[in-house]
N, C-alpha and C. Protein backbone atom coordinates (compact mmCIF):
# COMPACT_ATOMS: atom_id res chain seq x y z
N UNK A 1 -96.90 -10.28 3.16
CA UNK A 1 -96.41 -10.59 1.83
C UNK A 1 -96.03 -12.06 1.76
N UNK A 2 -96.48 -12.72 0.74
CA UNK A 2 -95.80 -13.96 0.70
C UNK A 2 -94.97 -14.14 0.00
N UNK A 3 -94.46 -15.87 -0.18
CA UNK A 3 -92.87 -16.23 -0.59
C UNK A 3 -92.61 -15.22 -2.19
N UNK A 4 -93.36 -15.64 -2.98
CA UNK A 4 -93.63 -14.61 -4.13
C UNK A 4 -94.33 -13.62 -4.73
N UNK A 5 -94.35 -12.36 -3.22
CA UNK A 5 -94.30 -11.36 -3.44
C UNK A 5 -93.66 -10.34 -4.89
N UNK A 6 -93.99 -10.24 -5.84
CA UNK A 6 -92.98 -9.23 -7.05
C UNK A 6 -93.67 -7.91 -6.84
N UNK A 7 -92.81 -6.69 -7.03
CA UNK A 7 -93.22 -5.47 -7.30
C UNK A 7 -94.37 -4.89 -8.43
N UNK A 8 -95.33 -4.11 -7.81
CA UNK A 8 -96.58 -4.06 -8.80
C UNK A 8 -96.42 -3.34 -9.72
N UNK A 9 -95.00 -2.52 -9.94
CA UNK A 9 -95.02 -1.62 -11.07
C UNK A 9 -94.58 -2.72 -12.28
N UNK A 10 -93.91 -4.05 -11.75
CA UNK A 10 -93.29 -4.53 -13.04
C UNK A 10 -94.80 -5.09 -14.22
N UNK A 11 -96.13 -4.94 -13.45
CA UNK A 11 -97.16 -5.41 -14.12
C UNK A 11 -97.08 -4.10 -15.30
N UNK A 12 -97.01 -3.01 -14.96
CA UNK A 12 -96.92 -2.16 -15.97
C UNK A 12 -96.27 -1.70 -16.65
N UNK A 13 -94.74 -1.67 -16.10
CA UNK A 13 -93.85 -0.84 -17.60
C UNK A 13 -92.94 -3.05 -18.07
N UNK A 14 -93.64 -3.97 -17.72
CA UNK A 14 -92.63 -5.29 -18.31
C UNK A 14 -92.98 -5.00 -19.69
N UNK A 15 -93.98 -4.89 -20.41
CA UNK A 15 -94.03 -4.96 -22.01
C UNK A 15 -94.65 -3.53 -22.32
N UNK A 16 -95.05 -2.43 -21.67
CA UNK A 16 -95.65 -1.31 -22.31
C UNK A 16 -95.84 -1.38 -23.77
N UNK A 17 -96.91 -0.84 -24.05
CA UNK A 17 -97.66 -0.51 -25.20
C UNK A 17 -96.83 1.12 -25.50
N UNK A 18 -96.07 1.34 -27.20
CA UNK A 18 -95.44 2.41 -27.18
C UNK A 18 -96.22 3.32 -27.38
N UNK A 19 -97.78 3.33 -27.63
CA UNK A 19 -98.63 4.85 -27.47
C UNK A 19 -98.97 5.10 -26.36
N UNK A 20 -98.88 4.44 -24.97
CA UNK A 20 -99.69 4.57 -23.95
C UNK A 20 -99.28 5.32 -22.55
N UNK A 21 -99.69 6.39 -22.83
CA UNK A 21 -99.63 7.96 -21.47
C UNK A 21 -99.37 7.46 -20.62
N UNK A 22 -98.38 7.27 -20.15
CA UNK A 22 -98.12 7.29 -18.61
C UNK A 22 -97.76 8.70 -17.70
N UNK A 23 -98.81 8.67 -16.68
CA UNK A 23 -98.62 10.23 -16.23
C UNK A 23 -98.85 9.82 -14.91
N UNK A 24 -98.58 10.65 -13.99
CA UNK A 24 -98.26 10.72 -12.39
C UNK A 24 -100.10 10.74 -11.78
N UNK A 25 -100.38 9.74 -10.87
CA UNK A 25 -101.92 10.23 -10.61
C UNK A 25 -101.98 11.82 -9.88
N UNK A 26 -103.42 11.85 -10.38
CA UNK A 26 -103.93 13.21 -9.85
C UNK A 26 -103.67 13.27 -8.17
N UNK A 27 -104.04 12.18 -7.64
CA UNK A 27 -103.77 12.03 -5.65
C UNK A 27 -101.99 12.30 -5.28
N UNK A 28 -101.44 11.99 -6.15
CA UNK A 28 -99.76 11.74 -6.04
C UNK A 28 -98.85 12.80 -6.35
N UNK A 29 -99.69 14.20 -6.46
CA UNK A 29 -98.47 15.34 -7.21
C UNK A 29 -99.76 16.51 -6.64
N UNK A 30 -98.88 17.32 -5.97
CA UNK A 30 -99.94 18.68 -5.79
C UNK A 30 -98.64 19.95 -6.21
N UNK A 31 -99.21 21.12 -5.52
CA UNK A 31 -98.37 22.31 -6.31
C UNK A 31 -96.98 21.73 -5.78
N UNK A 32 -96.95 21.90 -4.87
CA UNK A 32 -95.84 21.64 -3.92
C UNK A 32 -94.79 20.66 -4.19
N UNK A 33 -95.60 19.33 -4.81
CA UNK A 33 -94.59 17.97 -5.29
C UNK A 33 -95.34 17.47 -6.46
N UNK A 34 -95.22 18.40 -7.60
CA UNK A 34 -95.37 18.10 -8.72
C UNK A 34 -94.52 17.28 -9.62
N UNK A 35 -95.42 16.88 -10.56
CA UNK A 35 -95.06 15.82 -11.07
C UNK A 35 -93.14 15.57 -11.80
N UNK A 36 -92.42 15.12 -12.09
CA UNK A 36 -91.27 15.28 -12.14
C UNK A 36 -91.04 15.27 -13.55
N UNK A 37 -91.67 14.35 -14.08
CA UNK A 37 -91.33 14.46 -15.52
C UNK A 37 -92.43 14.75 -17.01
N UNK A 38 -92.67 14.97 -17.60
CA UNK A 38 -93.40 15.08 -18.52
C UNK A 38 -93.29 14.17 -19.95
């Protein structure tokens, strides 16, 4: 990582678009550790 490393989620929720689905990926939630929120 270098000196200015930032976290990659801030690319997505810094200005969100207010119609746009955000949902848990399909690889990241099975029966077992399903998704948390809806």
């Amino acid at each position: 990582m270098g000196v200015f490393s930032f976290p990659t989620d801030l690319a997505f929720f810094f200005d969100p678009n207010e119609n746009c689905l955000v949902e848990c990926l399909k690889s990241c939630c099975s029966d077992s550790s399903p998704p948390r929120y809806k």
